[in-house]
C-alpha atoms as a PDB file:
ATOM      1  CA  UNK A   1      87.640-238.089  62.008  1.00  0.00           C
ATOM      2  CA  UNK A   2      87.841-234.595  60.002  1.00  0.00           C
ATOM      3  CA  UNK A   3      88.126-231.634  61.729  1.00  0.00           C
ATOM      4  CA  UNK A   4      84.971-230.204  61.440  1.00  0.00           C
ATOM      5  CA  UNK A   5      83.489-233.191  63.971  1.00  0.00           C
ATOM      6  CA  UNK A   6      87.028-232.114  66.337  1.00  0.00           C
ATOM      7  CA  UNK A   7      86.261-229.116  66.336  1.00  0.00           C
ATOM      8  CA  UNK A   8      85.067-228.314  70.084  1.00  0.00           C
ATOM      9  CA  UNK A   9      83.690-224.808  69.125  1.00  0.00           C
ATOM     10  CA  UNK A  10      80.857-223.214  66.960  1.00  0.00           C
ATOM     11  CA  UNK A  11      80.514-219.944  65.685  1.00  0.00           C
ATOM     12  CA  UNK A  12      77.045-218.177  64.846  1.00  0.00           C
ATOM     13  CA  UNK A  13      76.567-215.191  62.601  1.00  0.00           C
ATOM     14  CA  UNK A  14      80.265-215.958  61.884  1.00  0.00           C
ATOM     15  CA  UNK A  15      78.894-214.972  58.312  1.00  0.00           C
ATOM     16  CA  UNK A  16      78.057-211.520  58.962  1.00  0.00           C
ATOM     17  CA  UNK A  17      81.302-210.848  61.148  1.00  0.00           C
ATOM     18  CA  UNK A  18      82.629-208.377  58.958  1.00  0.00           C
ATOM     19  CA  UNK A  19      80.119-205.532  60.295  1.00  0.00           C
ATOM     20  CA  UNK A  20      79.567-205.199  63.752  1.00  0.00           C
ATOM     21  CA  UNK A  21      77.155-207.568  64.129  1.00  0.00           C
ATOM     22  CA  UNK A  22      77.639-209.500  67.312  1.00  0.00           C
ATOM     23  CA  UNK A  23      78.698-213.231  67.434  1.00  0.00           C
ATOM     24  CA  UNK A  24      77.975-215.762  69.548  1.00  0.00           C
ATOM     25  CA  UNK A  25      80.944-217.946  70.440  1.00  0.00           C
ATOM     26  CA  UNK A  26      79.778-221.960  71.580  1.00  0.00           C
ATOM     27  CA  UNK A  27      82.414-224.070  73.811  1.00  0.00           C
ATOM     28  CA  UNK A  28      80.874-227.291  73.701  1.00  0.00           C
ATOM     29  CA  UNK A  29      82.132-230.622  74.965  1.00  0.00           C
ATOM     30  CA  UNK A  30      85.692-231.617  76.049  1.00  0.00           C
ATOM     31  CA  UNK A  31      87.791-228.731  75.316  1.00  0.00           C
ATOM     32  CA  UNK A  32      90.604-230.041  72.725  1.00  0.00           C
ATOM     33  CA  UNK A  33      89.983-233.648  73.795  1.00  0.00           C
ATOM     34  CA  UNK A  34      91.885-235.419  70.576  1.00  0.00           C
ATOM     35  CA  UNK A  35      93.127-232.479  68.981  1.00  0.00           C
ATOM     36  CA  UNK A  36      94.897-228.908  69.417  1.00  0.00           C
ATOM     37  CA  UNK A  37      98.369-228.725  67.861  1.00  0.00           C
ATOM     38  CA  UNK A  38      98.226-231.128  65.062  1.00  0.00           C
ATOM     39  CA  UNK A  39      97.645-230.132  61.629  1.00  0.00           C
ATOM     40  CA  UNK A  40      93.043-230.244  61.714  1.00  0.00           C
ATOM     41  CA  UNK A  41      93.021-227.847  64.611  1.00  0.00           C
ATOM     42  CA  UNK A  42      94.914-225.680  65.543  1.00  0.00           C
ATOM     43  CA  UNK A  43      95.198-222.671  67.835  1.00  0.00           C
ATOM     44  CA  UNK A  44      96.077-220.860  64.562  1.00  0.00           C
ATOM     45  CA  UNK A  45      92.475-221.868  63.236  1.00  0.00           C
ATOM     46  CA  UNK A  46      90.429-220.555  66.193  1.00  0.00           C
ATOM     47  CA  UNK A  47      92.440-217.180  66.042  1.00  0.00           C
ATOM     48  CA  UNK A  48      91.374-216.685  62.331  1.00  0.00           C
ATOM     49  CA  UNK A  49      88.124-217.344  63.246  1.00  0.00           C
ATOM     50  CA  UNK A  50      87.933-214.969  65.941  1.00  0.00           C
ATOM     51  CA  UNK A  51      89.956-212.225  64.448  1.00  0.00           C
ATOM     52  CA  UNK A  52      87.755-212.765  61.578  1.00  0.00           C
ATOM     53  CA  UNK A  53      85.136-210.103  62.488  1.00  0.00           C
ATOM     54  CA  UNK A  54      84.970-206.971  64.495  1.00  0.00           C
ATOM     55  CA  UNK A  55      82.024-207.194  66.244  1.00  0.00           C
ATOM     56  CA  UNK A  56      81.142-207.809  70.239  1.00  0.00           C
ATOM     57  CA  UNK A  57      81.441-211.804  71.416  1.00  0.00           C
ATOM     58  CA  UNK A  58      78.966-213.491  73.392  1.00  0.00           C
ATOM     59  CA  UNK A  59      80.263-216.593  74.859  1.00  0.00           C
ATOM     60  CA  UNK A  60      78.167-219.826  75.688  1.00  0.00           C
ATOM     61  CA  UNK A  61      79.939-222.313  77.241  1.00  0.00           C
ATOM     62  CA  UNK A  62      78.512-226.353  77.898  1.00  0.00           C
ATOM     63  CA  UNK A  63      81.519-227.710  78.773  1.00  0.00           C
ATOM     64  CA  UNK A  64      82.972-229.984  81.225  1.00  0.00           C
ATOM     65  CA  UNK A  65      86.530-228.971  81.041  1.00  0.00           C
ATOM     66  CA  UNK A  66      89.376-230.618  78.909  1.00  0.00           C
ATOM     67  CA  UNK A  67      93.222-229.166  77.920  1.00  0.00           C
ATOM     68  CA  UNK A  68      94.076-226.705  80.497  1.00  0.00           C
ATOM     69  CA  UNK A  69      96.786-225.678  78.100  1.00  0.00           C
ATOM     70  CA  UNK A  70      93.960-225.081  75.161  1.00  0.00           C
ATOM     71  CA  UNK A  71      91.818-223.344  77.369  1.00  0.00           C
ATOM     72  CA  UNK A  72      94.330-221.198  78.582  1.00  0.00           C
ATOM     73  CA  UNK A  73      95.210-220.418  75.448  1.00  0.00           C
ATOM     74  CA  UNK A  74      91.621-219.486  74.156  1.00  0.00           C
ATOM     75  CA  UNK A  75      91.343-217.341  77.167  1.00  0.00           C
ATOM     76  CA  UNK A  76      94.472-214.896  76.133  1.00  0.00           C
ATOM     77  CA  UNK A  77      93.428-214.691  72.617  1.00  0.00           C
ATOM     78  CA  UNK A  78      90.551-213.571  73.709  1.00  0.00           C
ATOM     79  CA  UNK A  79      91.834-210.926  75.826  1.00  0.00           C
ATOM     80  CA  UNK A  80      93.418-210.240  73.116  1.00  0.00           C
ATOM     81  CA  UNK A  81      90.847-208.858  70.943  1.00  0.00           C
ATOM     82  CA  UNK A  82      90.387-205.042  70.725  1.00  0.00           C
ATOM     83  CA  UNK A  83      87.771-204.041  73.157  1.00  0.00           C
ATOM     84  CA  UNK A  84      85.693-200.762  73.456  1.00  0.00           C
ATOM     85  CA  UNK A  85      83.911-199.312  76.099  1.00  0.00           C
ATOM     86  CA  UNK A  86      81.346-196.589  75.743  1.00  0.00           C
ATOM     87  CA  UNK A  87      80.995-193.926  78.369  1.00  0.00           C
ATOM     88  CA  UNK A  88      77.814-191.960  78.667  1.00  0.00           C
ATOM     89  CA  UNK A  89      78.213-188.447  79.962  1.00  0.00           C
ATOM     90  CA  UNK A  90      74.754-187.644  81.229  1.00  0.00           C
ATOM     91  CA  UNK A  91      75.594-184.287  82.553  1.00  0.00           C
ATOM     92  CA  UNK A  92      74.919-180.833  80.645  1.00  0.00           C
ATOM     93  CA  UNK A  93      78.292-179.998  81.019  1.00  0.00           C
ATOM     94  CA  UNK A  94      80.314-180.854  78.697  1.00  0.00           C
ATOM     95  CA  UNK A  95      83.569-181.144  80.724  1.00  0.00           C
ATOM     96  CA  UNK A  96      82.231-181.227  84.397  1.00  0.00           C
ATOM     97  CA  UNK A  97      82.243-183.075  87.770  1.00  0.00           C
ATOM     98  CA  UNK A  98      80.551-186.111  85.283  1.00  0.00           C
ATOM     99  CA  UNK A  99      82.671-185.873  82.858  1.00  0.00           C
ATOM    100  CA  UNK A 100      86.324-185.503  85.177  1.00  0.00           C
ATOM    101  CA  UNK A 101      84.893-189.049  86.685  1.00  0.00           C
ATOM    102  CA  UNK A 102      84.693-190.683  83.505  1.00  0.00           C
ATOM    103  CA  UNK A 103      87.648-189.592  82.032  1.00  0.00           C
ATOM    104  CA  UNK A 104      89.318-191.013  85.045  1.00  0.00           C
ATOM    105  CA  UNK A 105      87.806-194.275  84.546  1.00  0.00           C
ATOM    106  CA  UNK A 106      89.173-194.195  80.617  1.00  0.00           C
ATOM    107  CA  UNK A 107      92.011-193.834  81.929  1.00  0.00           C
ATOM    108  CA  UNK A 108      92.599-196.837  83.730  1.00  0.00           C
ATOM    109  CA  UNK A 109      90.493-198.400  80.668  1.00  0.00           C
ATOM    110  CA  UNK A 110      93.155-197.234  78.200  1.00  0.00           C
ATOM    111  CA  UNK A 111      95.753-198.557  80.441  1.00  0.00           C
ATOM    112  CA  UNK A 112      94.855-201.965  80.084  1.00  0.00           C
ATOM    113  CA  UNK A 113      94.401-201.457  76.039  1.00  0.00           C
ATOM    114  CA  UNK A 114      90.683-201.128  76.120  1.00  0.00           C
ATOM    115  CA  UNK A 115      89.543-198.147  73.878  1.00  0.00           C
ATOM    116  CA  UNK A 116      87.506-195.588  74.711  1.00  0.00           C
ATOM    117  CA  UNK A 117      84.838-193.700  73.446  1.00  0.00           C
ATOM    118  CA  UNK A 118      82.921-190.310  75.374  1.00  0.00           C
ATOM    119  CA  UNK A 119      79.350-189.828  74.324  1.00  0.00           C
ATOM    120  CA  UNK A 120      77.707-186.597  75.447  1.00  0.00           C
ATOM    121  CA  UNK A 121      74.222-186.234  76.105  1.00  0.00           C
ATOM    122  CA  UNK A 122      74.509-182.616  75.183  1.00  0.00           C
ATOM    123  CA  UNK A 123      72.609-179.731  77.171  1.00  0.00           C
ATOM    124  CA  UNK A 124      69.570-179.742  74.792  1.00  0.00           C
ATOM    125  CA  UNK A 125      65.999-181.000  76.386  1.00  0.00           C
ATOM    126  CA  UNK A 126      65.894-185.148  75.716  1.00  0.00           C
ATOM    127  CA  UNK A 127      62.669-186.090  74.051  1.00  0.00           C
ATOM    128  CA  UNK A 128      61.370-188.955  76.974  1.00  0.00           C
ATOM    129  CA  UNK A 129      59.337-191.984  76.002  1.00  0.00           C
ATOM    130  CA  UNK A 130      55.860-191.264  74.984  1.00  0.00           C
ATOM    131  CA  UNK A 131      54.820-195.045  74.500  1.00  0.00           C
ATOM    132  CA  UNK A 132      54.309-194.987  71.279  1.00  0.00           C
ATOM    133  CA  UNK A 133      55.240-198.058  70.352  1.00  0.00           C
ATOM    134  CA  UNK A 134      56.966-197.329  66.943  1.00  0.00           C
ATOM    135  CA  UNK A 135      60.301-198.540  68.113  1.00  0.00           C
ATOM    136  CA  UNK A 136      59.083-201.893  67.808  1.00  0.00           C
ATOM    137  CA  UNK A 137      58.307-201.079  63.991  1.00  0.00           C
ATOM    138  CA  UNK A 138      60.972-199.268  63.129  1.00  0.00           C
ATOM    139  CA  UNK A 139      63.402-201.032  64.511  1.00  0.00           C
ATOM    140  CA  UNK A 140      64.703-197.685  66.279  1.00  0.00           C
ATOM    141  CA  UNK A 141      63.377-195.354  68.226  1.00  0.00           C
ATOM    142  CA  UNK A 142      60.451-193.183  66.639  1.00  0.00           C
ATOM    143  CA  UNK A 143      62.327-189.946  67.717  1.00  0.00           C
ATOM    144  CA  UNK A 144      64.999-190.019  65.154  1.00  0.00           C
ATOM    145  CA  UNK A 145      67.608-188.396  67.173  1.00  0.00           C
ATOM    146  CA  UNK A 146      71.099-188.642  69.432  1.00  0.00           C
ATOM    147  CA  UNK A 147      68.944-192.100  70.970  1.00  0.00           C
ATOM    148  CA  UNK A 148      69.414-193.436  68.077  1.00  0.00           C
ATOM    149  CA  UNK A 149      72.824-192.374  67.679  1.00  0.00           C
ATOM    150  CA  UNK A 150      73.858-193.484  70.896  1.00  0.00           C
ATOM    151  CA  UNK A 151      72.007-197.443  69.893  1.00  0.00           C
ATOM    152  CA  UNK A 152      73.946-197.607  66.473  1.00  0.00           C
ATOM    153  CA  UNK A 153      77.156-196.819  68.563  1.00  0.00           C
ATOM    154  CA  UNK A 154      76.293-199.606  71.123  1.00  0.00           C
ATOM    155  CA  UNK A 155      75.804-202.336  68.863  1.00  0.00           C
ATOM    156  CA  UNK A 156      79.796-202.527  68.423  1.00  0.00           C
ATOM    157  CA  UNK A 157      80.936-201.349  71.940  1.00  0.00           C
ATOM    158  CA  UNK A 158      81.569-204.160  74.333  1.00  0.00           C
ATOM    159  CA  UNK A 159      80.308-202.492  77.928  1.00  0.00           C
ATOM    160  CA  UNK A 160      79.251-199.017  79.090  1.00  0.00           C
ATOM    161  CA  UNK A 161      79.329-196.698  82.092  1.00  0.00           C
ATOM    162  CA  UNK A 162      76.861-193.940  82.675  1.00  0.00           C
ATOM    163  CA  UNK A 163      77.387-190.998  84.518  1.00  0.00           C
ATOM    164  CA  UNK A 164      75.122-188.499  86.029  1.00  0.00           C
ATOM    165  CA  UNK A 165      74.992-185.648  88.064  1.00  0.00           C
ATOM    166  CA  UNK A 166      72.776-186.091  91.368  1.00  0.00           C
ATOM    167  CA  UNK A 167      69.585-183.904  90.856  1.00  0.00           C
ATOM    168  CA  UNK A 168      67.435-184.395  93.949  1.00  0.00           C
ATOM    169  CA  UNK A 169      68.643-187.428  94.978  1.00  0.00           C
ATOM    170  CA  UNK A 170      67.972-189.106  91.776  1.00  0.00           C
ATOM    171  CA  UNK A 171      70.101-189.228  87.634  1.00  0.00           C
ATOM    172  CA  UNK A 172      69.765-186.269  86.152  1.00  0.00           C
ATOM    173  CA  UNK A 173      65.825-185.845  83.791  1.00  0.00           C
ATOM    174  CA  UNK A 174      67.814-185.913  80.374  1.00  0.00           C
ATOM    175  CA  UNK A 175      69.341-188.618  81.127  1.00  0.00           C
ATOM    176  CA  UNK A 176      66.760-190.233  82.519  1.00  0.00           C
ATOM    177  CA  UNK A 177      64.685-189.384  79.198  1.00  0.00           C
ATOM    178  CA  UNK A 178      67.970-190.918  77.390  1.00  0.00           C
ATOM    179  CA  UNK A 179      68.052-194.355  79.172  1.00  0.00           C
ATOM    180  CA  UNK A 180      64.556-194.823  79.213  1.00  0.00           C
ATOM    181  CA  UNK A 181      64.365-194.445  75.419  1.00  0.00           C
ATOM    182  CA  UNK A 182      67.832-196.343  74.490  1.00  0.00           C
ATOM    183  CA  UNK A 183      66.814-199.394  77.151  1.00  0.00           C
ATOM    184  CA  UNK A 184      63.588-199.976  75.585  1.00  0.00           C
ATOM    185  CA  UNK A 185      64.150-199.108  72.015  1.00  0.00           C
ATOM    186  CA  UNK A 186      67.683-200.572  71.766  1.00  0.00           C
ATOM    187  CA  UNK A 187      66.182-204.450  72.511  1.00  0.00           C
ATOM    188  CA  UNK A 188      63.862-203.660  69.367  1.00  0.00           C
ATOM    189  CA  UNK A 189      66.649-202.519  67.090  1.00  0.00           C
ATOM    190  CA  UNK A 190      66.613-204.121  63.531  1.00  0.00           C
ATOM    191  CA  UNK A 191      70.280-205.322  63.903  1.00  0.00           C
ATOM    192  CA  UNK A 192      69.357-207.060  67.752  1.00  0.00           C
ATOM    193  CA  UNK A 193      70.009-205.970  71.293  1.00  0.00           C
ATOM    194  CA  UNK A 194      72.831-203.884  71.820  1.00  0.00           C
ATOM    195  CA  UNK A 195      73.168-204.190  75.582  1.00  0.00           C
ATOM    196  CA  UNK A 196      71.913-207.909  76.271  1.00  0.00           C
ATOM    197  CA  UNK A 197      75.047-209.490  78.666  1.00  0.00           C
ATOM    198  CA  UNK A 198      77.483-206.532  78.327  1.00  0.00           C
ATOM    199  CA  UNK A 199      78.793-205.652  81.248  1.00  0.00           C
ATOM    200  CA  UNK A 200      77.998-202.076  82.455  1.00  0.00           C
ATOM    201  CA  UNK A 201      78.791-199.125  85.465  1.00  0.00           C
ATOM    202  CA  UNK A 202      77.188-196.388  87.002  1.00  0.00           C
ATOM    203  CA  UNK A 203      79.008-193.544  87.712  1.00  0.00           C
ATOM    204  CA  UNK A 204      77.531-190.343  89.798  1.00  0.00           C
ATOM    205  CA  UNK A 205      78.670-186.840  90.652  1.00  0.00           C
ATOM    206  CA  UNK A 206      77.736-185.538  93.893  1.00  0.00           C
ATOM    207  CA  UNK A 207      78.411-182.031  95.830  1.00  0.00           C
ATOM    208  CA  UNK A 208      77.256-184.151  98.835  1.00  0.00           C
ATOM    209  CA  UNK A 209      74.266-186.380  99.391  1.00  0.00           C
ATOM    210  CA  UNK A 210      71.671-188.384  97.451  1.00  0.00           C
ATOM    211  CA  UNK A 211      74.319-190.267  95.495  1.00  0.00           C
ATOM    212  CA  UNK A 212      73.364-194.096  96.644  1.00  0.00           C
ATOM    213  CA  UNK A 213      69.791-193.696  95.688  1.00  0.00           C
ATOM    214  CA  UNK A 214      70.587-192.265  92.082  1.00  0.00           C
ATOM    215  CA  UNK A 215      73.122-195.475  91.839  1.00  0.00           C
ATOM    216  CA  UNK A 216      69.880-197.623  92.514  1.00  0.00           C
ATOM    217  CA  UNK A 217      67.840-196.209  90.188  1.00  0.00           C
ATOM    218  CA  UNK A 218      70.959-195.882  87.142  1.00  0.00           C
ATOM    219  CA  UNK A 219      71.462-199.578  88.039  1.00  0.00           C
ATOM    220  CA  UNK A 220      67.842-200.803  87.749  1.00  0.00           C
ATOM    221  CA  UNK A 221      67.824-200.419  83.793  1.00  0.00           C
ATOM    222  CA  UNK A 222      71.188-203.049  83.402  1.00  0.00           C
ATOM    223  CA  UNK A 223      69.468-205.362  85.452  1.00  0.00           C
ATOM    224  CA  UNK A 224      65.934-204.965  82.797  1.00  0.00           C
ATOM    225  CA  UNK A 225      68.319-205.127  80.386  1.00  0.00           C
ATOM    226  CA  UNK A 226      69.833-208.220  80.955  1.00  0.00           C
ATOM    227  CA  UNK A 227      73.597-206.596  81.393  1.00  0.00           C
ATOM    228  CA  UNK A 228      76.101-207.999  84.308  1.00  0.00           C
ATOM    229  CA  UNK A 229      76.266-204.918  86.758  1.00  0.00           C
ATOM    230  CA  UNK A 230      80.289-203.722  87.495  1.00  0.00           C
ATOM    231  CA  UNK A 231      80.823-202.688  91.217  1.00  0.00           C
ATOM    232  CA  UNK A 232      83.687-201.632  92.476  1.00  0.00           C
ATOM    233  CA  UNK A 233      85.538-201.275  96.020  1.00  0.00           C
ATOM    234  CA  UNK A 234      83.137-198.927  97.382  1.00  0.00           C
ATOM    235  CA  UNK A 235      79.709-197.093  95.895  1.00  0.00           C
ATOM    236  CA  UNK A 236      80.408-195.644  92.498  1.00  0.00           C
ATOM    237  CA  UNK A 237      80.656-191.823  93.107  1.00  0.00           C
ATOM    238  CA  UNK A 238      82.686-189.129  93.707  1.00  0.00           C
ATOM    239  CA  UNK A 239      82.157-185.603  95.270  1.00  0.00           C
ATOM    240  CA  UNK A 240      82.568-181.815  94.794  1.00  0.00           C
ATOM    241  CA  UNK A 241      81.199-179.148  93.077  1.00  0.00           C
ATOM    242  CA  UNK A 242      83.390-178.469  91.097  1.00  0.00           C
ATOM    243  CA  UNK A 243      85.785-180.287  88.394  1.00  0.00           C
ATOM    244  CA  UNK A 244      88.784-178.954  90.991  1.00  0.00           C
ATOM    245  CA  UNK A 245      87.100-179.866  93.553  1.00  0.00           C
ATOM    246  CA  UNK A 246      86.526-183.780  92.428  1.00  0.00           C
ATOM    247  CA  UNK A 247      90.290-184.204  91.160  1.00  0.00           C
ATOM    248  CA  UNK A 248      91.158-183.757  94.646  1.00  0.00           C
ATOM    249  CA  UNK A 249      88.378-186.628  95.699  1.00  0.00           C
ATOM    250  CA  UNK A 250      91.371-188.803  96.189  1.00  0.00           C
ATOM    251  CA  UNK A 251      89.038-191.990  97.240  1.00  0.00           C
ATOM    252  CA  UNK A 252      86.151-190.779  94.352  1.00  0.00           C
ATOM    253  CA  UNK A 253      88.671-190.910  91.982  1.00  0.00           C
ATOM    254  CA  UNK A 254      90.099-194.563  93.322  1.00  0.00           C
ATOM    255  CA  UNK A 255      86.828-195.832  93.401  1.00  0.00           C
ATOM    256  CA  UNK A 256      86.752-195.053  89.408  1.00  0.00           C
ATOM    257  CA  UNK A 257      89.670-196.921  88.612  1.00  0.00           C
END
C-alpha cells in the first residue's frame, strides 16, 4: 500500500496555502490505523503539511477514532500553529471603557501565545446597509471603505470579539452600521466567507444597565453567520463610566479573561 491510500487525512485548497486563503483540514477513517511512525507517514509529514500555509483551518472530522497517541499528537501540533484573534473596538473612543475591556481580554489572549490585533471603528459616521445588492457583484461591499478593510483583515484572523458601548440598551449605531455591512457583505467576498465557523465574543461597556439586551442583539449576527458563540463565566460586560472606573470592575475584568 503507498502512502497516499495510508494517509488518513486530506487537505483542500492546500494549493493556495501560501496566502491566507483558508483550508479545510479532512480526518477521515481510522486515525493512523497501519501507519504513523514508519517511514510513508509520518508525524513529520502532517506537520509540513500544516505548517505549509498561513491561513485559518477548518477541520472536518468522519472518524471513528484510531491511535490515541496519533491523535494526540495532531491535536498539539495544531495548537501549535500561530493563531490570531481580531478585536473590534466599536466605541468612538479610541482608548475608552470598550477599548480597556478588550485590551484586557488580549491580554489573557497573548498569554496563551495567541496574537492580537485592535481594529477601531473610528469616530466618523458608518455608512449602514442600503440594500443595494452590489456586494454580491463585487465581491465586497459597494461602500469601498474601513468595511472592507475590516473583511480583508478577517479572512486570515482565526476568531473575533466585538465590543460596544451600551447606547439605549442596545450596540452602539456605528457599529451596528459596521456589523450589518461586514456580516452580509463578508459571506459574498471574492476570496469566501471570512467568519463561517470561527469562533467569536461579545464584549459590552456599561455605566449601569441595558448591557444583557445589547449582548443579545451583538450575538444574533454570529449565530446568522454561522460562527460558534464564546461565553464565559458570567454575561460578557463590564461597568463604569469611565476607563478608571472599569479597571477597578474587578469581576468585569475576570469575566474578560
Amino acid at each position: 500500500m503507498n502512502s497516499q491510500t495510508k494517509k488518513f487525512w486530506k487537505w483542500t485548497n492546500q494549493a493556495d496555502s501560501g496566502g491566507a486563503a483558508e483550508r479545510v483540514l479532512e480526518l477521515y477513517g481510522t486515525i493512523a490505523a497501519e501507519s504513523w511512525f514508519d517511514d510513508d507517514i509520518t508525524p513529520q509529514m502532517f506537520r509540513d503539511e500544516l505548517f505549509a500555509g498561513t491561513g485559518p483551518v477548518t477541520i472536518w472530522i468522519n472518524s471513528p477514532g484510531g491511535d490515541c497517541i496519533a491523535a494526540s499528537q495532531i491535536y498539539s501540533m495544531l495548537r501549535e500553529r500561530e493563531m490570531k484573534v481580531l478585536l473590534v473596538n466599536g466605541s468612538p473612543h479610541e482608548k475608552g471603557c470598550t477599548y480597556t475591556a478588550l485590551t484586557e481580554c488580549a491580554k489573557t489572549l497573548n498569554e496563551a501565545g495567541i496574537e492580537t490585533e485592535l481594529f477601531w471603528i473610528g469616530k466618523k459616521p458608518v455608512q449602514g446597509c442600503v440594500a443595494c445588492g452590489g456586494c454580491a457583484r463585487l465581491g465586497r461591499c459597494a461602500f469601498n471603505d474601513l468595511v472592507n478593510e475590516f473583511i480583508e483583515k478577517a479572512q486570515s484572523a482565526d476568531g473575533f470579539i466585538f465590543g460596544s458601548p451600551v447606547y439605549f440598551s442596545g450596540m452602539n449605531g456605528s457599529l451596528m452600521s459596521f456589523m450589518d455591512r461586514a456580516f452580509f457583505a463578508g459571506p459574498r467576498h471574492k476570496d469566501g466567507n471570512p467568519f463561517a465557523f470561527k469562533p467569536a465574543a461579545a464584549i459590552v461597556s456599561a455605566r449601569r444597565a441595558g448591557t444583557t439586551s445589547a449582548l443579545d442583539q451583538m450575538n444574533k449576527y454570529f449565530l446568522y453567520g454561522q460562527l460558534p458563540v464564546i461565553s464565559s463565566r458570567y454575561w460578557n460586560m463590564v461597568h463604569g463610566n469611565t476607563p478608571e472606573e472599569v479597571a477597578k470592575d474587578a469581576e468585569g475584568l475576570q469575566i474578560m479573561r
